[in-house]
Protein backbone atom coordinates (compact mmCIF):
# COMPACT_ATOMS: atom_id res chain seq x y z
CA UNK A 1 -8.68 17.08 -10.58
CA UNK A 2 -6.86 14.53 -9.02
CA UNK A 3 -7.75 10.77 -8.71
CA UNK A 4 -6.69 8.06 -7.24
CA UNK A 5 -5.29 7.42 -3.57
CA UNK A 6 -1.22 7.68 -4.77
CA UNK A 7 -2.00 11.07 -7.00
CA UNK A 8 -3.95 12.88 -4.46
CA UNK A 9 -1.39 11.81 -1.86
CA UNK A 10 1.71 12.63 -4.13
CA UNK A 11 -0.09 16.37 -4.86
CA UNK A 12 -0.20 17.05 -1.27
CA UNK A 13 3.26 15.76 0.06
CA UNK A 14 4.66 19.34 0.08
CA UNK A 15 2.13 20.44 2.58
CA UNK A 16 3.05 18.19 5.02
CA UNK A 17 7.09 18.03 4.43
CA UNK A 18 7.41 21.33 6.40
CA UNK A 19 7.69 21.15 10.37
CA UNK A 20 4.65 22.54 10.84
CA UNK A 21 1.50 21.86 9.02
CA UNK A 22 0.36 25.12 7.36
CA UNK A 23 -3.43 24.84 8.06
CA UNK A 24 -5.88 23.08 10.09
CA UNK A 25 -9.37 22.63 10.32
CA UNK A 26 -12.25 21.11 12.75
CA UNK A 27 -15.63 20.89 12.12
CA UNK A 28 -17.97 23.50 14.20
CA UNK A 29 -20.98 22.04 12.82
CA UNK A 30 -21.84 18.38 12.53
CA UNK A 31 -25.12 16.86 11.42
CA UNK A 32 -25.83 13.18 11.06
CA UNK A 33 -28.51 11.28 9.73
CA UNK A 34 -30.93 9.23 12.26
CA UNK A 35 -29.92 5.71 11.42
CA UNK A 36 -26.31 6.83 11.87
CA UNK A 37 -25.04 6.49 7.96
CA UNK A 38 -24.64 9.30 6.76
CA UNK A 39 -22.83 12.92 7.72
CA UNK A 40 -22.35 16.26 6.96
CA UNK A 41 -19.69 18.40 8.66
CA UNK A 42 -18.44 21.96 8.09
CA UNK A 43 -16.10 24.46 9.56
CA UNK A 44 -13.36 26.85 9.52
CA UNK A 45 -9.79 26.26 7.20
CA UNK A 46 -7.11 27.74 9.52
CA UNK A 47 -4.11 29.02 8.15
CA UNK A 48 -0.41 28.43 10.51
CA UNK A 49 -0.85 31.20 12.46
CA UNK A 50 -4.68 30.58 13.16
CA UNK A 51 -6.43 32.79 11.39
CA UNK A 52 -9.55 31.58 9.27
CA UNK A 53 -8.79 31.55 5.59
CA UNK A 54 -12.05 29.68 4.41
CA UNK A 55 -14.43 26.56 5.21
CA UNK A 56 -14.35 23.15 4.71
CA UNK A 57 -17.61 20.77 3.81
CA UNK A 58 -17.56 17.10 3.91
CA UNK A 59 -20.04 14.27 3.19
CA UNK A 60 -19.12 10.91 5.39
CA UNK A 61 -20.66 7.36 4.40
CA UNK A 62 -20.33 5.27 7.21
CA UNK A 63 -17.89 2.13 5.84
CA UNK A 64 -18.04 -0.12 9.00
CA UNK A 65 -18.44 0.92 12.72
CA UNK A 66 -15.50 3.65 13.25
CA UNK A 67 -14.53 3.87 9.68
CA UNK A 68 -16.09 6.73 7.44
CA UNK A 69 -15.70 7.73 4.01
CA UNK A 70 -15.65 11.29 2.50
CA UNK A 71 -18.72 10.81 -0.52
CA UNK A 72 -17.96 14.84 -0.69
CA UNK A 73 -15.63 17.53 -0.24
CA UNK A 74 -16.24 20.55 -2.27
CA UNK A 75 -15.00 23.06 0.10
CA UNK A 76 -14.88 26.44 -0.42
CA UNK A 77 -15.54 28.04 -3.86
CA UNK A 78 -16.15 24.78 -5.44
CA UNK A 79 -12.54 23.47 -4.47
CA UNK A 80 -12.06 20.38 -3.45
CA UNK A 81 -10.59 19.91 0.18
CA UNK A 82 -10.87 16.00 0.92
CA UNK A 83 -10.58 13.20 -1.45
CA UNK A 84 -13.20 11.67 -2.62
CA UNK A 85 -13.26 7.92 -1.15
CA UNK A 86 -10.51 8.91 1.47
CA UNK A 87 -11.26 6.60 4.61
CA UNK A 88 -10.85 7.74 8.01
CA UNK A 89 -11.42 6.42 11.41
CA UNK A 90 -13.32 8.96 12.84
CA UNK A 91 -14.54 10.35 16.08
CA UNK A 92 -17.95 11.08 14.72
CA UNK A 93 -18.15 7.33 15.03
CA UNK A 94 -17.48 7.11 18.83
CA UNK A 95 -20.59 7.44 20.96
């Protein structure tokens, strides 16, 4: 397991040194709590040429307005497929 913003981010490098990123993912399901906190989202793990290799599942805390953190990422099998504490300005925030 990695920790730490400059580990996880040093891990991953090779992924995105290539041209082309070699997956992608968007959520296809998105549920949010009713005072606007707290989110789940889950969907498919694309691989370069677009075919579904697995699914992602994320836990958002709301930081500030526009600015979510991931709580939790297990993904599939138990992997982990976001850091925990990564922020993101997100679109689930718009609206």
């Amino acid at each position: 397991m990695r920790r730490g913003k400059a580990t996880v981010a040093a891990g991953r490098k090779a992924r995105f040194d290539a041209p082309a990123a070699p997956f992608a993912w968007a959520p296809d399901q998105v549920q949010v709590l009713d005072d606007g906190t707290l989110a789940r989202c889950t969907g498919p793990v694309l691989d370069a040429t677009g075919h579904a290799i697995a699914r992602f599942s994320a836990v958002w805390r709301q930081q500030a307005p526009g600015a979510w953190r991931v709580v939790f990422g297990p993904g599939a099998a138990g992997r982990r497929r976001a850091a925990v504490g990564d922020l993101i300005r997100s679109p689930l925030a718009a609206g």
